[in-house]
C-alpha atoms as a PDB file:
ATOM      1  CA  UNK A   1     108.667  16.109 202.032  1.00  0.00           C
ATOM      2  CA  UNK A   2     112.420  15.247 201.474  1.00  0.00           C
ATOM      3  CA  UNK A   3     114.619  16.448 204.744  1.00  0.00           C
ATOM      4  CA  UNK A   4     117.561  16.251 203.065  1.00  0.00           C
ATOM      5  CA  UNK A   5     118.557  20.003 201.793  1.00  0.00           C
ATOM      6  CA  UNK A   6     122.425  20.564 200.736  1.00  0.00           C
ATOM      7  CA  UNK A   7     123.579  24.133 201.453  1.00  0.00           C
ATOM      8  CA  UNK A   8     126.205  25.376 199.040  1.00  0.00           C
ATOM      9  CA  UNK A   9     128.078  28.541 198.878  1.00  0.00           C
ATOM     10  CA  UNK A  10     126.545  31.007 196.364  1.00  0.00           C
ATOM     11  CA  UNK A  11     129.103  31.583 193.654  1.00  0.00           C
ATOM     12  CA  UNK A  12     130.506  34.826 194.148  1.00  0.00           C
ATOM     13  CA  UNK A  13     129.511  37.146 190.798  1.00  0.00           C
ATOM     14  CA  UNK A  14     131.935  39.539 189.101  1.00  0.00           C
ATOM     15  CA  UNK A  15     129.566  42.301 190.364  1.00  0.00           C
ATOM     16  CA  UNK A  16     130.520  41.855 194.114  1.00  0.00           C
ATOM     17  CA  UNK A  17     133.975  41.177 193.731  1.00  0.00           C
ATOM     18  CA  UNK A  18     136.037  44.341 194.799  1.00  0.00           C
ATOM     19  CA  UNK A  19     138.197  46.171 191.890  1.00  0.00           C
ATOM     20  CA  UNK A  20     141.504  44.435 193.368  1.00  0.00           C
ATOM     21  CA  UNK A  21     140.212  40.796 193.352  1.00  0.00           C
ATOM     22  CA  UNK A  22     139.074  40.995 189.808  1.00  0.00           C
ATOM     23  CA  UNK A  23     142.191  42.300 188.862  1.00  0.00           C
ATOM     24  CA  UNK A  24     144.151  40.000 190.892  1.00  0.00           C
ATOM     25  CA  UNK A  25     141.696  37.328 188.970  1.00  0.00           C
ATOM     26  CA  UNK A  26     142.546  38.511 185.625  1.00  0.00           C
ATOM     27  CA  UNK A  27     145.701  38.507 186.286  1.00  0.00           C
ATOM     28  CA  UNK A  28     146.386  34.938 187.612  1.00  0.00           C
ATOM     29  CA  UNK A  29     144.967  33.827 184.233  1.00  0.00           C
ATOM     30  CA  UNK A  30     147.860  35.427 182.462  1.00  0.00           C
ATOM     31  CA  UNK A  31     150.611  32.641 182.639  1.00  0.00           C
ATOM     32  CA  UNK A  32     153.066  35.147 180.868  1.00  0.00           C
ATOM     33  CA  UNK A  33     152.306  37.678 183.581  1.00  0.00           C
ATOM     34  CA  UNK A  34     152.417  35.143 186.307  1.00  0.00           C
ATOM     35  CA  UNK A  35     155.962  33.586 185.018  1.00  0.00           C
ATOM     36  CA  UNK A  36     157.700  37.657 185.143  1.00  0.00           C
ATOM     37  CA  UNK A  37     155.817  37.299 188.706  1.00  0.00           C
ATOM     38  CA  UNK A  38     157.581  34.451 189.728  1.00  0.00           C
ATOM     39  CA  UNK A  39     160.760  35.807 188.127  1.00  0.00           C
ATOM     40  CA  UNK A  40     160.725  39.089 190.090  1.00  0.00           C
ATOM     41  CA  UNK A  41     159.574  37.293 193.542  1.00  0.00           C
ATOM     42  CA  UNK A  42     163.047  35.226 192.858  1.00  0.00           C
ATOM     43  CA  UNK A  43     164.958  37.829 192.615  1.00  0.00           C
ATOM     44  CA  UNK A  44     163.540  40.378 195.799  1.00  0.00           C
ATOM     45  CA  UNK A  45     164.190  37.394 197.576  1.00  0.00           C
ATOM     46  CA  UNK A  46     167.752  36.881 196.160  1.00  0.00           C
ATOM     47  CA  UNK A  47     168.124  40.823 196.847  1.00  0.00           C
ATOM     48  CA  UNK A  48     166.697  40.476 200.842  1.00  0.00           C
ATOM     49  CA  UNK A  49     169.738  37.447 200.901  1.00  0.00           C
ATOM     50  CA  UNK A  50     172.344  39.726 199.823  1.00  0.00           C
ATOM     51  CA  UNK A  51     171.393  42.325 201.924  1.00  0.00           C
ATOM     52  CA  UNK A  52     171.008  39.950 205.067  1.00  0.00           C
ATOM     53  CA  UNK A  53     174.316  38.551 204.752  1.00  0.00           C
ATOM     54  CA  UNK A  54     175.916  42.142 203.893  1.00  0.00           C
ATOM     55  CA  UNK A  55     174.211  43.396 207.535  1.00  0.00           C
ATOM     56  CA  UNK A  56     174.597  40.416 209.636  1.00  0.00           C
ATOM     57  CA  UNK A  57     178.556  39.922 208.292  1.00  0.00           C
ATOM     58  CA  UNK A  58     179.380  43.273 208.449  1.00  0.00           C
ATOM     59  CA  UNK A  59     180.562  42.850 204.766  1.00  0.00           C
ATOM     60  CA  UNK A  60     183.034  40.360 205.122  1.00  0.00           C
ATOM     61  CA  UNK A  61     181.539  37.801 202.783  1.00  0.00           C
ATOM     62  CA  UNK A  62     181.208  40.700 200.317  1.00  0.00           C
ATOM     63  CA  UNK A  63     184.688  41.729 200.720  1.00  0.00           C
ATOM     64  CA  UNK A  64     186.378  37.900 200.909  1.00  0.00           C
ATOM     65  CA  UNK A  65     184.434  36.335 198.144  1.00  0.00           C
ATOM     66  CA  UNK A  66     183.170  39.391 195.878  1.00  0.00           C
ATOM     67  CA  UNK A  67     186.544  41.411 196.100  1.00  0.00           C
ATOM     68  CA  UNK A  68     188.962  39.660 196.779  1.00  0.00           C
ATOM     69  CA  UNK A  69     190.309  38.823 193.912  1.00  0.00           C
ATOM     70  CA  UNK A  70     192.358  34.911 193.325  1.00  0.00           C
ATOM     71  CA  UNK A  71     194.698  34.677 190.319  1.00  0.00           C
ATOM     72  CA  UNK A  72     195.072  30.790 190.715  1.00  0.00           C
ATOM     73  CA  UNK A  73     190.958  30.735 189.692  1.00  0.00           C
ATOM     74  CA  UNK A  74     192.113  33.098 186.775  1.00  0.00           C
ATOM     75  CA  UNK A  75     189.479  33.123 183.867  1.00  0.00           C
ATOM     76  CA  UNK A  76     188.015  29.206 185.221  1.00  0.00           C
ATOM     77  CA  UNK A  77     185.753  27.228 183.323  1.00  0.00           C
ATOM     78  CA  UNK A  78     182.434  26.857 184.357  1.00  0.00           C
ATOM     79  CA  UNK A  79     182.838  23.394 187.111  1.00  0.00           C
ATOM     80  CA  UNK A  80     180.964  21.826 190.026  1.00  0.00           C
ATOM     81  CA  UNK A  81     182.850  24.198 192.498  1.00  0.00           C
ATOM     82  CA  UNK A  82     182.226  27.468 190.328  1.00  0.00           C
ATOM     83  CA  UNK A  83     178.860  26.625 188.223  1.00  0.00           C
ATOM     84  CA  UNK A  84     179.353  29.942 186.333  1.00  0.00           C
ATOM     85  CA  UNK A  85     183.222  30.097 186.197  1.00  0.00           C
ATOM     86  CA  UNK A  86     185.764  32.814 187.299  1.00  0.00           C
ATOM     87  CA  UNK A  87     186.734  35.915 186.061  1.00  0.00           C
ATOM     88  CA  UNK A  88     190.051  37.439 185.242  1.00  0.00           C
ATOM     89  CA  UNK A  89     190.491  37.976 188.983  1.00  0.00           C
ATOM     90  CA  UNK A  90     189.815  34.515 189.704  1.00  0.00           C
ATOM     91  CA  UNK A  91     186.595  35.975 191.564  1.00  0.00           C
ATOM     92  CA  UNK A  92     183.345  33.656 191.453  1.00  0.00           C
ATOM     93  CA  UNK A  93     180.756  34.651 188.632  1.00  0.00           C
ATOM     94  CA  UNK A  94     178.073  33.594 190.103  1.00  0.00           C
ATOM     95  CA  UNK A  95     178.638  35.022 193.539  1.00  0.00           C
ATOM     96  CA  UNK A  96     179.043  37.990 191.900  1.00  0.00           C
ATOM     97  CA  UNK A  97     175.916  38.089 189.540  1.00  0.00           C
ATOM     98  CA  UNK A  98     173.849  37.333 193.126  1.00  0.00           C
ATOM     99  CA  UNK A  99     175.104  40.282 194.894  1.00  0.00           C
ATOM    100  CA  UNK A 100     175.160  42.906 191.655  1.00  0.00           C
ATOM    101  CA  UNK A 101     171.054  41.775 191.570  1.00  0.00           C
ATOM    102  CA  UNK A 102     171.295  44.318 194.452  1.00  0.00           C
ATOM    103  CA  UNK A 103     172.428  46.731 192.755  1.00  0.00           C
ATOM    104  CA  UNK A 104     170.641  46.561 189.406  1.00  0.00           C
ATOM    105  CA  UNK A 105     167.298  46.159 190.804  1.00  0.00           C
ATOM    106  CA  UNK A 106     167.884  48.661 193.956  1.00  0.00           C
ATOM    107  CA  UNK A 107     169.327  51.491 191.048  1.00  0.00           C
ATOM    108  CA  UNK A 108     166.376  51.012 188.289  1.00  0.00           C
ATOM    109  CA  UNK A 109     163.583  51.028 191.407  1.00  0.00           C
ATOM    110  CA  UNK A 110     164.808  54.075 192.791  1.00  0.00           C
ATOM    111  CA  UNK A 111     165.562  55.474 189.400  1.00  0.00           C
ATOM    112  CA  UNK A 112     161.636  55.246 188.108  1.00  0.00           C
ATOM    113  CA  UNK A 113     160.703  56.385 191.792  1.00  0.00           C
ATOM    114  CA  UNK A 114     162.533  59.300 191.143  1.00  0.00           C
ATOM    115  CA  UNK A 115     161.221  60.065 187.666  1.00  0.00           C
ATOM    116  CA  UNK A 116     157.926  59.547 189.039  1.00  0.00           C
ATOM    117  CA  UNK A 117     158.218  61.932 191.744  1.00  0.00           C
ATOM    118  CA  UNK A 118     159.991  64.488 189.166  1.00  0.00           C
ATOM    119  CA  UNK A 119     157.616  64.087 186.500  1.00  0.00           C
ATOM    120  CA  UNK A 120     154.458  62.966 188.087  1.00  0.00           C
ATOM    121  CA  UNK A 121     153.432  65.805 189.750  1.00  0.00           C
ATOM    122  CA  UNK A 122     154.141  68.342 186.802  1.00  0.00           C
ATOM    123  CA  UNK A 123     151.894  66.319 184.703  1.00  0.00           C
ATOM    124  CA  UNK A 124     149.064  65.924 187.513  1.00  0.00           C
ATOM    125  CA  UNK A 125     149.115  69.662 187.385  1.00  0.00           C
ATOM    126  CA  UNK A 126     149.421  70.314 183.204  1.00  0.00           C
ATOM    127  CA  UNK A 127     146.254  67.976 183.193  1.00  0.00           C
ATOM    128  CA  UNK A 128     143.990  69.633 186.357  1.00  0.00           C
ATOM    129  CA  UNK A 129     144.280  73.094 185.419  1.00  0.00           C
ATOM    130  CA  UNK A 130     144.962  73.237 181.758  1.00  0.00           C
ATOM    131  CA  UNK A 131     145.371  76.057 180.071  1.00  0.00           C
ATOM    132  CA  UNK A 132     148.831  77.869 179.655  1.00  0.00           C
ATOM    133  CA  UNK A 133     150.051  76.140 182.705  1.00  0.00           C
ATOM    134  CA  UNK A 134     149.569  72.910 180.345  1.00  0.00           C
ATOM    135  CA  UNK A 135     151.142  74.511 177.614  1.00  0.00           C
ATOM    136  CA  UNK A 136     154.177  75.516 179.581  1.00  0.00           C
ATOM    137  CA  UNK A 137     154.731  72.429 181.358  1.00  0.00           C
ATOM    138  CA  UNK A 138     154.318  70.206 178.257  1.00  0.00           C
ATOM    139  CA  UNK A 139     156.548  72.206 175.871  1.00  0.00           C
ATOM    140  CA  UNK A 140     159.425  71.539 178.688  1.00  0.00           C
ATOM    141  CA  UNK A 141     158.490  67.839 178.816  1.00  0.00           C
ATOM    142  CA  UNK A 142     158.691  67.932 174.563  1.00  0.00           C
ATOM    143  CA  UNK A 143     162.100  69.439 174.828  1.00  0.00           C
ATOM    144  CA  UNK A 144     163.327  66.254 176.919  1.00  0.00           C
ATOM    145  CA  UNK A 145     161.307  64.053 174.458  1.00  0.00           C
ATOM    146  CA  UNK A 146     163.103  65.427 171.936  1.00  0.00           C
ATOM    147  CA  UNK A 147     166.729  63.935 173.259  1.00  0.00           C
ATOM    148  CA  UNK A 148     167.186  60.166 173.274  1.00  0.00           C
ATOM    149  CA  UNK A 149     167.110  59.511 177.140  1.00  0.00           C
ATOM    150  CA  UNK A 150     170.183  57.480 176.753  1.00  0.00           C
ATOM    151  CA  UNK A 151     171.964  60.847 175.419  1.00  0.00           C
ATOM    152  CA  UNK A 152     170.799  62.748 177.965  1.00  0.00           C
ATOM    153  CA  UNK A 153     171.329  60.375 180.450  1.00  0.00           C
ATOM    154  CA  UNK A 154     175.014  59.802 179.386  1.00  0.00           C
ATOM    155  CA  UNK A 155     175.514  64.269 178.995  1.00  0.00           C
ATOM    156  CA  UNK A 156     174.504  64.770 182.305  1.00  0.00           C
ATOM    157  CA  UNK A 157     176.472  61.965 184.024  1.00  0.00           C
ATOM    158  CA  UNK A 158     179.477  63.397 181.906  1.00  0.00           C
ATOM    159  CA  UNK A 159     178.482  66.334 183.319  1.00  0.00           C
ATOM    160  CA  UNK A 160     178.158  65.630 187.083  1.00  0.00           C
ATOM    161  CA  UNK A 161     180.891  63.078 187.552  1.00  0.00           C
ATOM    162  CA  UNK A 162     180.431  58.848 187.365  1.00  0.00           C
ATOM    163  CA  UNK A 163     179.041  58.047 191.026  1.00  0.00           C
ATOM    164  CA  UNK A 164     175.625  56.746 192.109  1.00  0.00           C
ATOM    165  CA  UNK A 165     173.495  59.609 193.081  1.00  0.00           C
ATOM    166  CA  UNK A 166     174.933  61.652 189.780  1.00  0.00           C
ATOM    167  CA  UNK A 167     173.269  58.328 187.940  1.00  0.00           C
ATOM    168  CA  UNK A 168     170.223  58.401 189.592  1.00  0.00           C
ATOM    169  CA  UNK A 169     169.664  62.082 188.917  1.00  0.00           C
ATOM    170  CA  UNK A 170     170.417  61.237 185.450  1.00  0.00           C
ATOM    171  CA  UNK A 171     167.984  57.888 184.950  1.00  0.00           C
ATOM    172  CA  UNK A 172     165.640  59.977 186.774  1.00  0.00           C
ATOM    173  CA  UNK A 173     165.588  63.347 184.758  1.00  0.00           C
ATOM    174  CA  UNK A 174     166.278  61.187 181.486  1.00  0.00           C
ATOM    175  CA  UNK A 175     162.805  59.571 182.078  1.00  0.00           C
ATOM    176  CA  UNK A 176     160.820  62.083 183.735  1.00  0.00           C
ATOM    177  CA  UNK A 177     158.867  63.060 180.561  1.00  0.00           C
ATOM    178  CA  UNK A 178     157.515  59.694 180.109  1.00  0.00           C
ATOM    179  CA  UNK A 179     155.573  59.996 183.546  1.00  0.00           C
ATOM    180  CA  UNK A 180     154.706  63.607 183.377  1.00  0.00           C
ATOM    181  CA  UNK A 181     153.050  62.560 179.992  1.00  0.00           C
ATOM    182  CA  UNK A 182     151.234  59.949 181.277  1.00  0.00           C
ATOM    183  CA  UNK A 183     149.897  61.284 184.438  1.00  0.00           C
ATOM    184  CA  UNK A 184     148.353  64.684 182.505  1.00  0.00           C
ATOM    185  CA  UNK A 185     146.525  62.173 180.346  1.00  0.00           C
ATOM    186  CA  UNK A 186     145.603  59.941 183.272  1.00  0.00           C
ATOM    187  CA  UNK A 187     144.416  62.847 185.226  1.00  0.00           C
ATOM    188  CA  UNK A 188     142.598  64.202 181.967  1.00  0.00           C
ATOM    189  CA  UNK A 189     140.461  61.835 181.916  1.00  0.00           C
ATOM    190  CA  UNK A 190     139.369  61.568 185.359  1.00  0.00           C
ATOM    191  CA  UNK A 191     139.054  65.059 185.908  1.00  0.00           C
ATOM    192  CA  UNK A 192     135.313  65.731 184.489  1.00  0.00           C
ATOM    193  CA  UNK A 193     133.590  62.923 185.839  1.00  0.00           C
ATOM    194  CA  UNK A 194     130.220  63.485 187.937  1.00  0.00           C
ATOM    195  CA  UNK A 195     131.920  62.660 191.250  1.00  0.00           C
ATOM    196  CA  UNK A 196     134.566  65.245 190.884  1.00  0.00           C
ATOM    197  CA  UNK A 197     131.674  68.086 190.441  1.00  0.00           C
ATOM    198  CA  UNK A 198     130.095  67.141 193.033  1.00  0.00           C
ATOM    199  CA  UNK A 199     133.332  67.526 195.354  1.00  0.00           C
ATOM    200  CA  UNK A 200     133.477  71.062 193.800  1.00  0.00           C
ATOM    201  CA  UNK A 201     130.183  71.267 195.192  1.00  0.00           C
ATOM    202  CA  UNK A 202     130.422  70.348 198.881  1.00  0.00           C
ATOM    203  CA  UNK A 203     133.530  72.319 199.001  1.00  0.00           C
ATOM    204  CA  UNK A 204     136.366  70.430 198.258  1.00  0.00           C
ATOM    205  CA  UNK A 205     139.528  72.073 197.367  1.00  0.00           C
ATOM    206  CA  UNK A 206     142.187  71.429 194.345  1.00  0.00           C
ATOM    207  CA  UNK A 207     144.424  69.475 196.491  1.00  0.00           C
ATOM    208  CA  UNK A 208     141.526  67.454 198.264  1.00  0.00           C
ATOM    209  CA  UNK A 209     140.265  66.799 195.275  1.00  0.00           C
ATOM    210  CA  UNK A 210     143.560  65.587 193.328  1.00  0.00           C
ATOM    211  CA  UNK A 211     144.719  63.903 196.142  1.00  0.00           C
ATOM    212  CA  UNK A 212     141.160  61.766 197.316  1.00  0.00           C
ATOM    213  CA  UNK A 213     139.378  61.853 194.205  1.00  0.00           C
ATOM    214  CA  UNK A 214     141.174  61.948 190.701  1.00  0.00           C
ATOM    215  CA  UNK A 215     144.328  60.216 191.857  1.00  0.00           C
ATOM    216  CA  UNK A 216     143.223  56.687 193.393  1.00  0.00           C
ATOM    217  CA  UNK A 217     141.067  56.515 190.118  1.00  0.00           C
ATOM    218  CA  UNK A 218     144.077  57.312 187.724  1.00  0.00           C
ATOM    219  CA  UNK A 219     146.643  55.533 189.225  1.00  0.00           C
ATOM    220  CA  UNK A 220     146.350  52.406 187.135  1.00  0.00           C
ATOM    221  CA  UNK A 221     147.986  53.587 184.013  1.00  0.00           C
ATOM    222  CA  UNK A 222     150.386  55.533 186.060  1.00  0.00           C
ATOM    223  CA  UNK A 223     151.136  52.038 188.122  1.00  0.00           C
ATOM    224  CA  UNK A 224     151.563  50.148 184.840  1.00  0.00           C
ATOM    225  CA  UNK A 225     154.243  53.081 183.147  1.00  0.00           C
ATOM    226  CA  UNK A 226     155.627  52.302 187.025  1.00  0.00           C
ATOM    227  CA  UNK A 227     156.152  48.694 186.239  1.00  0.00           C
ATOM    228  CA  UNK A 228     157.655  49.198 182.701  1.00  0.00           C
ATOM    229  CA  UNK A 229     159.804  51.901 183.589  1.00  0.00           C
ATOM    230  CA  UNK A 230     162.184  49.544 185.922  1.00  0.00           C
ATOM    231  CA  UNK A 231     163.268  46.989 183.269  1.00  0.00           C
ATOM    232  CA  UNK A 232     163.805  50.101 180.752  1.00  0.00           C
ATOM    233  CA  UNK A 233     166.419  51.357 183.959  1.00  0.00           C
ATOM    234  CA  UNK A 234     167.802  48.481 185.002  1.00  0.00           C
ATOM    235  CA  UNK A 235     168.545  48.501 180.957  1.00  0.00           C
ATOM    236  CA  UNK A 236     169.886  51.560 180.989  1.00  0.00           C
ATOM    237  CA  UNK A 237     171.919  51.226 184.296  1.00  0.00           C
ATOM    238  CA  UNK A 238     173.716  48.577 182.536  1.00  0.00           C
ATOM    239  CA  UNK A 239     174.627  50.377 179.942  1.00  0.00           C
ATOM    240  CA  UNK A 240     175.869  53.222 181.280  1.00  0.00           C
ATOM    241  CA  UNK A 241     177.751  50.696 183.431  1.00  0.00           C
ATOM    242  CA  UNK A 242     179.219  49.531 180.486  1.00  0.00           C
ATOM    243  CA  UNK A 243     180.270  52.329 178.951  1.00  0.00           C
ATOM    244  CA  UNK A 244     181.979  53.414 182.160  1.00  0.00           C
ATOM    245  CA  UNK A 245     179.372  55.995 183.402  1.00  0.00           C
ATOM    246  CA  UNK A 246     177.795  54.192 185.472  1.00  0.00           C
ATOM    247  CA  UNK A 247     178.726  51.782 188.760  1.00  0.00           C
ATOM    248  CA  UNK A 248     182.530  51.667 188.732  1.00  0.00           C
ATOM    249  CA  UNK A 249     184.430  48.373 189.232  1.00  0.00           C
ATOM    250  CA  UNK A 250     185.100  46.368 191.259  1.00  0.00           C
ATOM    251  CA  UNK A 251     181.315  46.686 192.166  1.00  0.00           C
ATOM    252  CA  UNK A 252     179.887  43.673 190.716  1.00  0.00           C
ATOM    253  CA  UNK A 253     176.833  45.432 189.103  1.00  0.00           C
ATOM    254  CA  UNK A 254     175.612  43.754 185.976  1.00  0.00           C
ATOM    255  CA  UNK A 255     176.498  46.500 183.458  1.00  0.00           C
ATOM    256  CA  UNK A 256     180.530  46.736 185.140  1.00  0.00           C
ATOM    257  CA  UNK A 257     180.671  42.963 185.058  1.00  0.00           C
ATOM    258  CA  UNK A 258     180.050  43.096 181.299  1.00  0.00           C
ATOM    259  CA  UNK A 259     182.684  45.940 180.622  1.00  0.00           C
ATOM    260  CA  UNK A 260     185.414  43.685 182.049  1.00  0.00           C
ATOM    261  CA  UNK A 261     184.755  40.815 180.185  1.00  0.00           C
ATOM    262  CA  UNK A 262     184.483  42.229 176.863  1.00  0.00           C
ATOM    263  CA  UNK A 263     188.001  41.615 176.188  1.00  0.00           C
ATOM    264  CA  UNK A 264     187.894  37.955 176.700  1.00  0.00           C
ATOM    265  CA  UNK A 265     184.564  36.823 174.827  1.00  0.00           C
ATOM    266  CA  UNK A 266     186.843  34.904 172.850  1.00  0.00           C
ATOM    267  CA  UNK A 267     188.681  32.729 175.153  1.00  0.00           C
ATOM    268  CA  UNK A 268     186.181  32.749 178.287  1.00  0.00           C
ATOM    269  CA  UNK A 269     182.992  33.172 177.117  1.00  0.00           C
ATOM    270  CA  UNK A 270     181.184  32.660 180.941  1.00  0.00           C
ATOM    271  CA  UNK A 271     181.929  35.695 181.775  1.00  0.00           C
ATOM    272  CA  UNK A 272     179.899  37.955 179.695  1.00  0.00           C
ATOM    273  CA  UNK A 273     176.578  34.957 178.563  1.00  0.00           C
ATOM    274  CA  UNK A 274     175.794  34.539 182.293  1.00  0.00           C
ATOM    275  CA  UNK A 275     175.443  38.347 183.137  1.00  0.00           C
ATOM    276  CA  UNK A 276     173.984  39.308 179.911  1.00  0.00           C
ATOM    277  CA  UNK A 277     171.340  36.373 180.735  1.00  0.00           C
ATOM    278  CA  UNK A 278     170.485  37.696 183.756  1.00  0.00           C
ATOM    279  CA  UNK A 279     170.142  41.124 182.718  1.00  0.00           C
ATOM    280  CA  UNK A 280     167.967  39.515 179.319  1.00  0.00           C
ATOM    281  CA  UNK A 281     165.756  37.497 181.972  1.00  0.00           C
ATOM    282  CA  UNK A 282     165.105  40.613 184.357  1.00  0.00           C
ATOM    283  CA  UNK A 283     163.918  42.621 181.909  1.00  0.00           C
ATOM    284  CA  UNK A 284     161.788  40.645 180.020  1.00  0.00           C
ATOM    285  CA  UNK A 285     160.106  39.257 183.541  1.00  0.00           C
ATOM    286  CA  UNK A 286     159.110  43.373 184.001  1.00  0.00           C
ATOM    287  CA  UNK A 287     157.759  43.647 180.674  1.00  0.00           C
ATOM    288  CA  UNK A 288     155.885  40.832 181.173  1.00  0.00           C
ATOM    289  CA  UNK A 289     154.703  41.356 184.552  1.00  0.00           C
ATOM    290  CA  UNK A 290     154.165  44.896 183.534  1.00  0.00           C
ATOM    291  CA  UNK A 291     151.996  43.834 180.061  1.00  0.00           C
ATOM    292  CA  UNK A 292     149.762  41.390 182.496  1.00  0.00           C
ATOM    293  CA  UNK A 293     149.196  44.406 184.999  1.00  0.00           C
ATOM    294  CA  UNK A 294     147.832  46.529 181.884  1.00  0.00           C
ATOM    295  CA  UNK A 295     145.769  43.802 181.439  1.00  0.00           C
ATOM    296  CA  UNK A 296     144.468  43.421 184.679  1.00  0.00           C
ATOM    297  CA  UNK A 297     143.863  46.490 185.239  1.00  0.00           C
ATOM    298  CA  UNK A 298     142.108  47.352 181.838  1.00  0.00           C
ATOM    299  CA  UNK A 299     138.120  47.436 182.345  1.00  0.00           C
ATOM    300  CA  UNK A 300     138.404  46.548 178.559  1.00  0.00           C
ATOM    301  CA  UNK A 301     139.971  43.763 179.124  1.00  0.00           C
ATOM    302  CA  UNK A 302     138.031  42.313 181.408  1.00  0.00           C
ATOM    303  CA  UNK A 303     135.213  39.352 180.676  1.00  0.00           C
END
């Protein structure tokens, strides 16, 4: 009889894995989702920097190096002491591109979170109870559909006045339909499975029942819209920065840097390719992280 018997770790099957770790496993495969990953790790921790050094310097770093401006670095060439040049202030680009990552990513996050709030819960409640309330709620939502959200965005910033709560209230109304749309279907199709009847049966009521039962099993579309959403802000943020409705100078938010350096593309081109690439590479990493989410978290998708 041979003595010698190897133990080795049964493989773990797809069956016992829990819903997160074979999400997290399908997404991992995804190198496109795990590069906009990487991308938006980089810049949290380029945001949790700036913020650091804005707290613990009481804003003097912000204020001597972001402000201030230095007409002797007037419209500088990209060099070893300013890798992305000056602008037309003689301010550093780069400096400045770090600390408007701040504001571009802060704005679009707290623009979607306030769509979602806005818009969510009307469209959790158009898709539990049906009916005329859906009717009602979803011929509102059309009527915002109907306007380009940039429009509407840019009418109701007009409207309020240019500061940064009036554009906030505008991303987040602007966009509000999208997530009211999607969490109606989301919740649709939740809503009539067995284990919501038999909540009805032991007693549950509506809210118990939205908020333990149909949501944590519909928040995966709603968590990929989530994800989308912020590059689609952080867009729009720009442009309405750009346009002068937005973040006013000298704040050095993406969309502000780009309106002053419009007028010299010509003769200092650093000025405007550095922020726009930024801005490109932000988005894209969302869409990309957001694309390998859906993935993820599609039981379609998975092998």
């Amino acid at each position: 009889m041979n003595a010698n018997i190897t133990l080795t770790k049964p493989h773990q099957s797809e069956r016992d894995r829990t819903l997160l770790q074979q999400a997290w496993r399908q997404f991992k495969y995804n190198k496109r989702a795990m590069v906009g990953l990487f991308i938006i790790a980089t810049l949290l921790l380029i945001v949790a920097a700036v913020v650091a050094i804005d707290f613990f310097t009481d804003n003097s770093i912000y204020n001597e190096y972001i402000i201030k401006q230095n007409l002797r670095n007037k419209l500088a060439k990209p060099s070893l002491h300013h890798i992305f040049g000056c602008d037309e202030f003689g301010r550093d680009v780069f400096l400045r591109i770090l600390w408007g990552t701040k504001y571009s990513l802060m704005l679009g996050f707290s623009a979607v979170t306030l769509s979602f709030l806005m818009g969510g819960p009307l469209g959790i409640v158009a898709g539990f109870y049906g009916g005329k309330i859906d009717n009602i709620i979803m011929r509102i939502m059309d009527i915002f559909m109907a306007c380009p959200f940039i429009l509407l965005a840019m009418a109701i910033v007009a409207a309020l006045g240019a500061n940064t709560v009036n554009l906030l209230i505008a991303l987040g109304v602007s966009r509000m339909a999208a997530f009211s749309r999607i969490s109606r279907a989301a919740i649709m199709s939740v809503k009539e499975k067995e284990f919501i009847e038999a909540a009805r049966a032991v007693g549950a009521n509506d809210f118990t029942i939205i908020l333990q039962y149909i949501l944590p099993n519909a928040m995966a579309p709603i968590l990929v819209q989530f994800t989308l959403q912020i590059g689609t802000s952080i867009l729009l943020v720009a442009g309405l920065s750009y346009i002068g409705l937005g973040i006013q100078p000298p704040t050095p938010e993406w969309g502000a840097i780009l309106t002053s350096a419009k007028v010299y593309m010509r003769h200092a081109w650093h000025i405007s390719v550095f922020p726009g690439l930024f801005l490109v590479i932000t988005v894209v990493a969302f869409n990309l992280f957001g694309d390998g989410l859906r993935d993820a978290l599609d039981p379609k998708m998975k092998k």
